[in-house]
PDB file of N, CA and C in Angstrom:
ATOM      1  N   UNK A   1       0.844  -1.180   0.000  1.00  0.00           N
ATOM      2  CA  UNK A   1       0.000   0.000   0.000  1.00  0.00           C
ATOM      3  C   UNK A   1       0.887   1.240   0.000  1.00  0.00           C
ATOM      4  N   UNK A   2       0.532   2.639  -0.764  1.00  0.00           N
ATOM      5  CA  UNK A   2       1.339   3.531  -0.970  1.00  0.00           C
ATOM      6  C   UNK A   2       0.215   4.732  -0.335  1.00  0.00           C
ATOM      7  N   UNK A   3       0.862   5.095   0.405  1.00  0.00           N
ATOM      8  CA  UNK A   3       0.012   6.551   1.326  1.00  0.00           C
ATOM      9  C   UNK A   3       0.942   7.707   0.389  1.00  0.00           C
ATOM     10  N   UNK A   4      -0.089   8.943   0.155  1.00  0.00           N
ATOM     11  CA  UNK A   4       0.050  10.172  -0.386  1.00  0.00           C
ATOM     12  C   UNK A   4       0.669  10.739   0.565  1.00  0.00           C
ATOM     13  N   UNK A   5       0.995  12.129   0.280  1.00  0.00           N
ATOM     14  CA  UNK A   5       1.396  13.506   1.192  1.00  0.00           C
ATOM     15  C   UNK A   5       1.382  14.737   0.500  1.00  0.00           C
ATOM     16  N   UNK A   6       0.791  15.628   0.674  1.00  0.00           N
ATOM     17  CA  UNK A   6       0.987  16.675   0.055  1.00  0.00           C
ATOM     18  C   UNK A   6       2.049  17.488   0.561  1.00  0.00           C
ATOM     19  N   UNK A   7       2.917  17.947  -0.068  1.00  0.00           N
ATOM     20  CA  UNK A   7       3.843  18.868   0.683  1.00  0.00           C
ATOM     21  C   UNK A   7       3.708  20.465  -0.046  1.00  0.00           C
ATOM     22  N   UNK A   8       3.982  21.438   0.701  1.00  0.00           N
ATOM     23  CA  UNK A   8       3.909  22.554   1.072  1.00  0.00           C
ATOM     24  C   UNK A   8       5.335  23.467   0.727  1.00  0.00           C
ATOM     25  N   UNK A   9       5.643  23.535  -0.359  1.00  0.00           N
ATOM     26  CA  UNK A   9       7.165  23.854  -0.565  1.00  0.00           C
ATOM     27  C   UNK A   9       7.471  25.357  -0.228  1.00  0.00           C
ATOM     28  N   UNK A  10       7.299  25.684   1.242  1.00  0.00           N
ATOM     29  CA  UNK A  10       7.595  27.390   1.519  1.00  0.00           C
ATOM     30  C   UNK A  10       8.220  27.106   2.463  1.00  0.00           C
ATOM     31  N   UNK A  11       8.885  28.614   2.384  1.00  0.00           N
ATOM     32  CA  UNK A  11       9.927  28.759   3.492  1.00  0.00           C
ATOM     33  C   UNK A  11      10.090  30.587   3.646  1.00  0.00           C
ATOM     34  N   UNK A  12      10.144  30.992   5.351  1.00  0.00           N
ATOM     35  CA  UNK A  12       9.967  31.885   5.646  1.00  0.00           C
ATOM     36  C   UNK A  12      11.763  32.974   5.369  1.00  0.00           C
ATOM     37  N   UNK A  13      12.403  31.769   5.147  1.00  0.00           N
ATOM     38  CA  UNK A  13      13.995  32.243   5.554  1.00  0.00           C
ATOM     39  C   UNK A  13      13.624  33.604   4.519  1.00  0.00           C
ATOM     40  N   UNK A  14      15.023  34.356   4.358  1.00  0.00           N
ATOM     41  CA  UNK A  14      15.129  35.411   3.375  1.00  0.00           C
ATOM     42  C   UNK A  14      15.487  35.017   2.158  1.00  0.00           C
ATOM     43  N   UNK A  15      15.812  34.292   1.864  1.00  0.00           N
ATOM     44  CA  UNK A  15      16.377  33.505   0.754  1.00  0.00           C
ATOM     45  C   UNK A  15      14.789  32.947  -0.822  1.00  0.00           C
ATOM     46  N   UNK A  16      14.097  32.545   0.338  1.00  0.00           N
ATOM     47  CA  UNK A  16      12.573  31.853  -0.736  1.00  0.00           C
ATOM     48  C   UNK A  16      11.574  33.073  -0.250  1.00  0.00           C
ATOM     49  N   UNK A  17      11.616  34.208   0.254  1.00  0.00           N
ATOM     50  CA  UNK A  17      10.908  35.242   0.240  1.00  0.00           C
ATOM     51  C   UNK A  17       9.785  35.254  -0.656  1.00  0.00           C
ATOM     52  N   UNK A  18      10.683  35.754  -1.994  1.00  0.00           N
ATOM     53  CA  UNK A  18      10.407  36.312  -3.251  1.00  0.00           C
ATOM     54  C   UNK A  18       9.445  34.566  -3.800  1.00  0.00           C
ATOM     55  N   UNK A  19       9.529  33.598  -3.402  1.00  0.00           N
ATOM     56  CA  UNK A  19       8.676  32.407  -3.959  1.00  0.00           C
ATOM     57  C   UNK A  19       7.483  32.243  -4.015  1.00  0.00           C
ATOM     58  N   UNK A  20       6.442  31.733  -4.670  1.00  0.00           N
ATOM     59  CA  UNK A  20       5.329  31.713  -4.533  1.00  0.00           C
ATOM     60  C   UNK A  20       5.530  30.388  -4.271  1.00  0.00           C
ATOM     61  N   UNK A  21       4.297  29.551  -3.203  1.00  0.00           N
ATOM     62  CA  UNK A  21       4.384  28.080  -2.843  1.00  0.00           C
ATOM     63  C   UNK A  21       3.838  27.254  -4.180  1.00  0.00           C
ATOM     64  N   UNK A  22       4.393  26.027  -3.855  1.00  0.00           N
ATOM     65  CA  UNK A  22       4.087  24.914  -5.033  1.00  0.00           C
ATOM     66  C   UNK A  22       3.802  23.773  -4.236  1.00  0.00           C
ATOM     67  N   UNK A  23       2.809  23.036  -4.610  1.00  0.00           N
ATOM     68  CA  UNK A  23       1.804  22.152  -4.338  1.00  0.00           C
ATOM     69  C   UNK A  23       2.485  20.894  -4.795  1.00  0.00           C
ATOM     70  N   UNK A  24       3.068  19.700  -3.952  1.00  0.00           N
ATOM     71  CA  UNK A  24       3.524  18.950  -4.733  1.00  0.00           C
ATOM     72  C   UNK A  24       2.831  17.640  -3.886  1.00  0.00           C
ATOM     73  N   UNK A  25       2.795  16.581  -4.834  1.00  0.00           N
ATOM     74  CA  UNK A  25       2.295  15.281  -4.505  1.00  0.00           C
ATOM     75  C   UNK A  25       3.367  13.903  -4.337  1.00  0.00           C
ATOM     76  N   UNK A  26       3.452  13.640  -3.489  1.00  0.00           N
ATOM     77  CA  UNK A  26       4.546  12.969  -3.069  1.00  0.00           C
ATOM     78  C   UNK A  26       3.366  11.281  -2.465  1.00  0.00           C
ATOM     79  N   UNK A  27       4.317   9.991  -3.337  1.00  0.00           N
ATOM     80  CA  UNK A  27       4.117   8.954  -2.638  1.00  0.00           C
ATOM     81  C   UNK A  27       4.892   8.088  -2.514  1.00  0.00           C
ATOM     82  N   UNK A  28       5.013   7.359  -1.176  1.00  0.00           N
ATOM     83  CA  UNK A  28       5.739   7.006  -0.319  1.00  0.00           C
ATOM     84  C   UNK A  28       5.266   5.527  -0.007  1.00  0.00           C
ATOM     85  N   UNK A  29       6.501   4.487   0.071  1.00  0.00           N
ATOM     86  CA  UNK A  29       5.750   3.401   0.459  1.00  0.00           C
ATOM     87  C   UNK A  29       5.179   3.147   2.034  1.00  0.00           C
ATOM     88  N   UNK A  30       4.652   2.421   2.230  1.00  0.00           N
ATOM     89  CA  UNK A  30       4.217   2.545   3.915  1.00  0.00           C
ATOM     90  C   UNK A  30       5.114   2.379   4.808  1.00  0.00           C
ATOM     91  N   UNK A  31       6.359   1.657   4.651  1.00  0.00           N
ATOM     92  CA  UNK A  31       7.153   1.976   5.793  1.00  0.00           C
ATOM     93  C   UNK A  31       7.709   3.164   5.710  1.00  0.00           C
ATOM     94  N   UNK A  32       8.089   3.458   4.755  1.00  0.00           N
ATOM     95  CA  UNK A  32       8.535   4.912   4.794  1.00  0.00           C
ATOM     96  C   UNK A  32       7.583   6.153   5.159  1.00  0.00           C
ATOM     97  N   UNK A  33       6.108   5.995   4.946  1.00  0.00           N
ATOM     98  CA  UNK A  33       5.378   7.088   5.595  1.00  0.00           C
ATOM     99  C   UNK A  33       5.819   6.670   6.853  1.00  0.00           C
ATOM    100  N   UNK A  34       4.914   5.669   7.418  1.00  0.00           N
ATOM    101  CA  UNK A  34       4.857   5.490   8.898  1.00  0.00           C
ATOM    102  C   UNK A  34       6.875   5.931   9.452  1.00  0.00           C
ATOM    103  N   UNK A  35       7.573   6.034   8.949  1.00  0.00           N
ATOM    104  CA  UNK A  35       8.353   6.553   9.672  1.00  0.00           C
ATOM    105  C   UNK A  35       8.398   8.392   9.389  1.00  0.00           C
ATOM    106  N   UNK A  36       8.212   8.781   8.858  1.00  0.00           N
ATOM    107  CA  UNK A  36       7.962   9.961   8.187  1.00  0.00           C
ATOM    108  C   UNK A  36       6.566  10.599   9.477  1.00  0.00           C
ATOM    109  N   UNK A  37       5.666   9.865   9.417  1.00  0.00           N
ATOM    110  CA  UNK A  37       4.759   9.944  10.817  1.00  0.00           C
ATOM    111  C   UNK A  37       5.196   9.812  11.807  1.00  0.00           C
ATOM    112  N   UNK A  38       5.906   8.806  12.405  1.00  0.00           N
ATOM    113  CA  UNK A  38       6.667   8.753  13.642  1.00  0.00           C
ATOM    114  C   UNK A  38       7.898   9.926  13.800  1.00  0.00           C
ATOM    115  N   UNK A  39       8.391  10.270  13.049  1.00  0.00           N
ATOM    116  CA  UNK A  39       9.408  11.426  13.281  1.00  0.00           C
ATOM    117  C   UNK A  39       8.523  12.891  13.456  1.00  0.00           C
ATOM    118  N   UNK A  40       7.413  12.831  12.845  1.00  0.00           N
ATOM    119  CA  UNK A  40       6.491  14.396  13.198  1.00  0.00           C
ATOM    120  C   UNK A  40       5.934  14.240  14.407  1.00  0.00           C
ATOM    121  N   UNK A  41       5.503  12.721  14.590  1.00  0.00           N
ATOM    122  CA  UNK A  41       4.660  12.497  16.157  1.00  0.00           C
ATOM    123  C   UNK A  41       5.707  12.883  16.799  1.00  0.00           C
ATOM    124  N   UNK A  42       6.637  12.789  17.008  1.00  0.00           N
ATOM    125  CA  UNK A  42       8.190  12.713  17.998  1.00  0.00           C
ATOM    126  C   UNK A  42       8.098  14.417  17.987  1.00  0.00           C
ATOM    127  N   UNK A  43       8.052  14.873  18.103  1.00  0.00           N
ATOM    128  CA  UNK A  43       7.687  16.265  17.678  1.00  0.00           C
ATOM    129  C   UNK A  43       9.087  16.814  17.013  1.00  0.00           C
ATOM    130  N   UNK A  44       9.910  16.197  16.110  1.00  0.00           N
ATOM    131  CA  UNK A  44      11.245  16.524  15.742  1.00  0.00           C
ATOM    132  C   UNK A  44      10.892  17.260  14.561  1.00  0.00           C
ATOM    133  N   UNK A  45       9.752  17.522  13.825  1.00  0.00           N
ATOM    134  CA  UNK A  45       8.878  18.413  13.128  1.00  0.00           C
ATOM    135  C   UNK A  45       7.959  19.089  13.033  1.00  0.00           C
ATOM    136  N   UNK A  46       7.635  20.102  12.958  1.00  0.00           N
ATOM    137  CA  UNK A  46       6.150  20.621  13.145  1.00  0.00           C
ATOM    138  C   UNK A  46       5.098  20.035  12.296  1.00  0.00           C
ATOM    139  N   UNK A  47       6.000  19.273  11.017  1.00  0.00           N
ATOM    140  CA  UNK A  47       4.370  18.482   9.819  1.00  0.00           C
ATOM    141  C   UNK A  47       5.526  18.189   8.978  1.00  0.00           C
ATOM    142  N   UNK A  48       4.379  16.852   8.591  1.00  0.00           N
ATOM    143  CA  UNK A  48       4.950  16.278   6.932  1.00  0.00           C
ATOM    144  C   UNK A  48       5.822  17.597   6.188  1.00  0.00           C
ATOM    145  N   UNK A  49       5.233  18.287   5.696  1.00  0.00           N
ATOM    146  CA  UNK A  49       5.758  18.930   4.846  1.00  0.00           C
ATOM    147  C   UNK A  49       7.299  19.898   5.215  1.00  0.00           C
ATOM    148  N   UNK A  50       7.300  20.344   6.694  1.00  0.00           N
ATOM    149  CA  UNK A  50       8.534  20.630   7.020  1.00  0.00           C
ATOM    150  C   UNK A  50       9.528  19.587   7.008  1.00  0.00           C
ATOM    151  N   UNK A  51       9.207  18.662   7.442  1.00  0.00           N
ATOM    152  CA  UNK A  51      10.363  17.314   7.473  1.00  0.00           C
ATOM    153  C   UNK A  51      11.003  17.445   5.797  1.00  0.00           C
ATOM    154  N   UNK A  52      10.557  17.512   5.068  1.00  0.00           N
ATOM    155  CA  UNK A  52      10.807  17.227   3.917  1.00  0.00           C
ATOM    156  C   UNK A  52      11.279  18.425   2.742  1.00  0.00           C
ATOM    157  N   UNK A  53      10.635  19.665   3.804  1.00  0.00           N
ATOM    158  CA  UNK A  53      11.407  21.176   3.100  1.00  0.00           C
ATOM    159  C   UNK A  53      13.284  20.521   3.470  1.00  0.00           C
ATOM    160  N   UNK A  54      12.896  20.480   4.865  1.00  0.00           N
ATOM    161  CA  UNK A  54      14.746  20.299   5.142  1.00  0.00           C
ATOM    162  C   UNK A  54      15.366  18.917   4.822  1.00  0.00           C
ATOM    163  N   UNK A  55      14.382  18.347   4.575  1.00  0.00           N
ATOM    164  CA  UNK A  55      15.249  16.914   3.756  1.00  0.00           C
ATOM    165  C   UNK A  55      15.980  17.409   2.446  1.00  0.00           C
ATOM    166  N   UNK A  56      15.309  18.462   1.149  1.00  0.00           N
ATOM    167  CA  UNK A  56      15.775  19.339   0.576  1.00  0.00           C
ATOM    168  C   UNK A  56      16.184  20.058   0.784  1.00  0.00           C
ATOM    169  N   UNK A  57      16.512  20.793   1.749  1.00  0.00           N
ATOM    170  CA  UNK A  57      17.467  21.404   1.945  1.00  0.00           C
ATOM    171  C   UNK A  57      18.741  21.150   1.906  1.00  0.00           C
ATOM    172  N   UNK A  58      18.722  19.779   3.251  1.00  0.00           N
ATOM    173  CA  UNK A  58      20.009  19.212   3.417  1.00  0.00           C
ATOM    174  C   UNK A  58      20.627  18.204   1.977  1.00  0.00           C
ATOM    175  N   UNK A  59      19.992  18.022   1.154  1.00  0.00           N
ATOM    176  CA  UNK A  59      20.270  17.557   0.000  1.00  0.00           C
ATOM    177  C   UNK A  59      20.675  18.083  -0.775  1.00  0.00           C
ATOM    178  N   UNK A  60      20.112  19.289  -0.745  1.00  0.00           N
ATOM    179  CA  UNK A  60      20.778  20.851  -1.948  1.00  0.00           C
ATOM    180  C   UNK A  60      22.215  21.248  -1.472  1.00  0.00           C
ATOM    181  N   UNK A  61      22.360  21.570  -0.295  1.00  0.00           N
ATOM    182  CA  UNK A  61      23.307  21.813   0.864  1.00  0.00           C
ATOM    183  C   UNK A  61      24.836  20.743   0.500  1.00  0.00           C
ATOM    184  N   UNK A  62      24.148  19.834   0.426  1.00  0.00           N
ATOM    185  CA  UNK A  62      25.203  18.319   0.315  1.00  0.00           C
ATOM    186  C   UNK A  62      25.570  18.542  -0.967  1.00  0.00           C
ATOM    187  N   UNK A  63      24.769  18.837  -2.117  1.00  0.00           N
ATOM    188  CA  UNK A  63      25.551  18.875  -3.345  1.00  0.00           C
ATOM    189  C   UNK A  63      26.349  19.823  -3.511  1.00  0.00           C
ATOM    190  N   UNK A  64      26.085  21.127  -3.476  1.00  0.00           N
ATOM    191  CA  UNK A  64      26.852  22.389  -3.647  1.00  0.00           C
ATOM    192  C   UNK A  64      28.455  22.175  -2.589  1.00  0.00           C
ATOM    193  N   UNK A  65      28.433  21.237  -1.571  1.00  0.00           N
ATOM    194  CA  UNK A  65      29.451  21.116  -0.820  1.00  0.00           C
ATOM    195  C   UNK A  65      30.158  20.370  -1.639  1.00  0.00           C
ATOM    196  N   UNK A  66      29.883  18.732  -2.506  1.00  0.00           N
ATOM    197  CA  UNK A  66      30.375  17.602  -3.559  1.00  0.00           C
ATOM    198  C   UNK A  66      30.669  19.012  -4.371  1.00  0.00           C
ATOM    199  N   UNK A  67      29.976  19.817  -4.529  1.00  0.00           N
ATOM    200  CA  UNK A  67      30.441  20.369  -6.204  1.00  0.00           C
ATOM    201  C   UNK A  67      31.965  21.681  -5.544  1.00  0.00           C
ATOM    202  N   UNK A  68      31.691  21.988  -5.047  1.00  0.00           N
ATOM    203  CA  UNK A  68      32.686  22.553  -4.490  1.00  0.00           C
ATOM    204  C   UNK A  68      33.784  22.052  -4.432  1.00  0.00           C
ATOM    205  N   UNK A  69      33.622  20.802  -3.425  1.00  0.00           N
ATOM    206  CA  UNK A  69      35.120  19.772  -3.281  1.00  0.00           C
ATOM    207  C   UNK A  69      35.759  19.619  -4.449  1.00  0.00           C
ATOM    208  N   UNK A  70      35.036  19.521  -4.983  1.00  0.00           N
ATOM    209  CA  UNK A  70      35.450  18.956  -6.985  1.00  0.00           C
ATOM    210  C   UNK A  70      35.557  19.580  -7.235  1.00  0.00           C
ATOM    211  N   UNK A  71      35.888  20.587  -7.266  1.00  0.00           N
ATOM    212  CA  UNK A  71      36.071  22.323  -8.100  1.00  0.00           C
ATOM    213  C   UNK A  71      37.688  22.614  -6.956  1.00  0.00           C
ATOM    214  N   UNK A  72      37.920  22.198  -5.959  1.00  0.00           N
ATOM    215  CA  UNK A  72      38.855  22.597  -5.105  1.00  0.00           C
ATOM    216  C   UNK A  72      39.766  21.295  -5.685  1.00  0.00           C
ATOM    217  N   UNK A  73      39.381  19.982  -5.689  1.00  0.00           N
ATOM    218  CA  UNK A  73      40.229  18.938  -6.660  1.00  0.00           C
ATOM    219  C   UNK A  73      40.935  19.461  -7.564  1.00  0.00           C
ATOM    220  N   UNK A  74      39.965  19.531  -8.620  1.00  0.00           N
ATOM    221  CA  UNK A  74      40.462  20.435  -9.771  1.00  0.00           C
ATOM    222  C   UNK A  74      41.520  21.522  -9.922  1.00  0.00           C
ATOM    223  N   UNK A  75      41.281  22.179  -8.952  1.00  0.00           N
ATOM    224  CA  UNK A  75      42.546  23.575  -9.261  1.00  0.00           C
ATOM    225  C   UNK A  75      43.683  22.931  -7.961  1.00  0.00           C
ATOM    226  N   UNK A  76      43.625  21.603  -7.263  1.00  0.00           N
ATOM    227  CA  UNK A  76      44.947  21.597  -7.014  1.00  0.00           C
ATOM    228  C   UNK A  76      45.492  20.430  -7.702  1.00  0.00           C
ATOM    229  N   UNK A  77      44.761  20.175  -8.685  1.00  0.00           N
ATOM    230  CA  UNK A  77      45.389  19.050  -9.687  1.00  0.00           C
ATOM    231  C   UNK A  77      45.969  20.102 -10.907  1.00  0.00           C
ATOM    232  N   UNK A  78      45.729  20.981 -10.514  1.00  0.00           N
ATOM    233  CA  UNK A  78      46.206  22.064 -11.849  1.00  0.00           C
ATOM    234  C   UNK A  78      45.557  21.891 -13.048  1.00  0.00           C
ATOM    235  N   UNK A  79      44.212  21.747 -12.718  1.00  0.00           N
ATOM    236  CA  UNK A  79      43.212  21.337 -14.249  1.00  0.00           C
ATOM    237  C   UNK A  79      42.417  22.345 -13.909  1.00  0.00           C
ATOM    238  N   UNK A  80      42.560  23.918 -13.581  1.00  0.00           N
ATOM    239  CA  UNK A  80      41.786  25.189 -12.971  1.00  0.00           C
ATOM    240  C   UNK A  80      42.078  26.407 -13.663  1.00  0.00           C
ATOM    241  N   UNK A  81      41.705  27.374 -13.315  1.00  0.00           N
ATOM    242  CA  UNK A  81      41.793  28.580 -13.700  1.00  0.00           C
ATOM    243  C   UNK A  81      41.342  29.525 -12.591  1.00  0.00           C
ATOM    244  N   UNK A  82      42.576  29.806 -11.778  1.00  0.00           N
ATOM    245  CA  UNK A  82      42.048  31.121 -10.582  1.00  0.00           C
ATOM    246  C   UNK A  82      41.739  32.197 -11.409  1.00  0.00           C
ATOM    247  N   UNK A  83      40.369  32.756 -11.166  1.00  0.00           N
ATOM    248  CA  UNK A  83      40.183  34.066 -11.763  1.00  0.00           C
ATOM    249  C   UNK A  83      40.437  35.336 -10.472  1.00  0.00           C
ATOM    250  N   UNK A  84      41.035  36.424 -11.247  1.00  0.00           N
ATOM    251  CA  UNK A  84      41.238  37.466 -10.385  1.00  0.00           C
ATOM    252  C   UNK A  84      40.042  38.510 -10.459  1.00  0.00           C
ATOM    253  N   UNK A  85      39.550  38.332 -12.098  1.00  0.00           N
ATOM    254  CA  UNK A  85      38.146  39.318 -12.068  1.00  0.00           C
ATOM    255  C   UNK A  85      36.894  38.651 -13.031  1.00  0.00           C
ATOM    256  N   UNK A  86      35.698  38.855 -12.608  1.00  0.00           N
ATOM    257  CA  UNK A  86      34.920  38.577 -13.702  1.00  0.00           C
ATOM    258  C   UNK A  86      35.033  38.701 -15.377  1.00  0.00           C
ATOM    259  N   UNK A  87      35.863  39.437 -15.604  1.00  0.00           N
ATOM    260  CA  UNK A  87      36.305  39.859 -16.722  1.00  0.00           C
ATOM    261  C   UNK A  87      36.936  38.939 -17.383  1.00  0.00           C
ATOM    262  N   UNK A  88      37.994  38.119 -16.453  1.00  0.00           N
ATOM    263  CA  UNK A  88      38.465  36.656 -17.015  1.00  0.00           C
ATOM    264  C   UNK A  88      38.031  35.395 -17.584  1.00  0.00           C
ATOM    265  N   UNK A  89      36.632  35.779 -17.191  1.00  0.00           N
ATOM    266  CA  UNK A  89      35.406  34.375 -17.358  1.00  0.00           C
ATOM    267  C   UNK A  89      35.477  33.881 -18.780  1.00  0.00           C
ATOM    268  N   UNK A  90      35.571  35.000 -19.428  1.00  0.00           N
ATOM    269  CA  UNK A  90      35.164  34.861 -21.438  1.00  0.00           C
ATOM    270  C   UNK A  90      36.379  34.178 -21.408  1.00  0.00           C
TER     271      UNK A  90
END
């Protein structure tokens, strides 16, 4: 059996201000709701849909850190280009 969730994609930070919310439909198999329920009952969330703003978050968060590392690889493997000004980009 697969239980729904609607999630609620807003956020008060300064950053998603300027966002209008988006309505998204999310399904989940049942062990995975029922833990998804047990972590909001636990009160370690205020609702479904926050648990899962910062599950994206911390996922967005995690890549830009991988893409970084790999970009810091890169220029000490000497396969880089330190720029001193935007102007260098072209």
């Amino acid at each position: 059996m697969t239980f729904f969730f609607v999630l609620v994609l807003f956020c008060n930070t300064k950053y998603y201000k300027n966002y209008m919310r988006e309505i998204i439909n999310l399904s989940l198999p049942k062990p995975l709701a029922q833990s998804v329920n047990s972590i909001v009952r636990e009160g370690k969330y205020a609702s479904k849909s926050e648990f899962f703003r910062e599950l994206l978050r911390m996922w967005l968060e995690g890549k830009i850190l991988k893409d970084l590392a790999e970009s810091r690889e890169e220029l000490a493997a000497g396969n880089g280009k330190i720029l001193k000004s935007l102007k260098n980009l072209r």
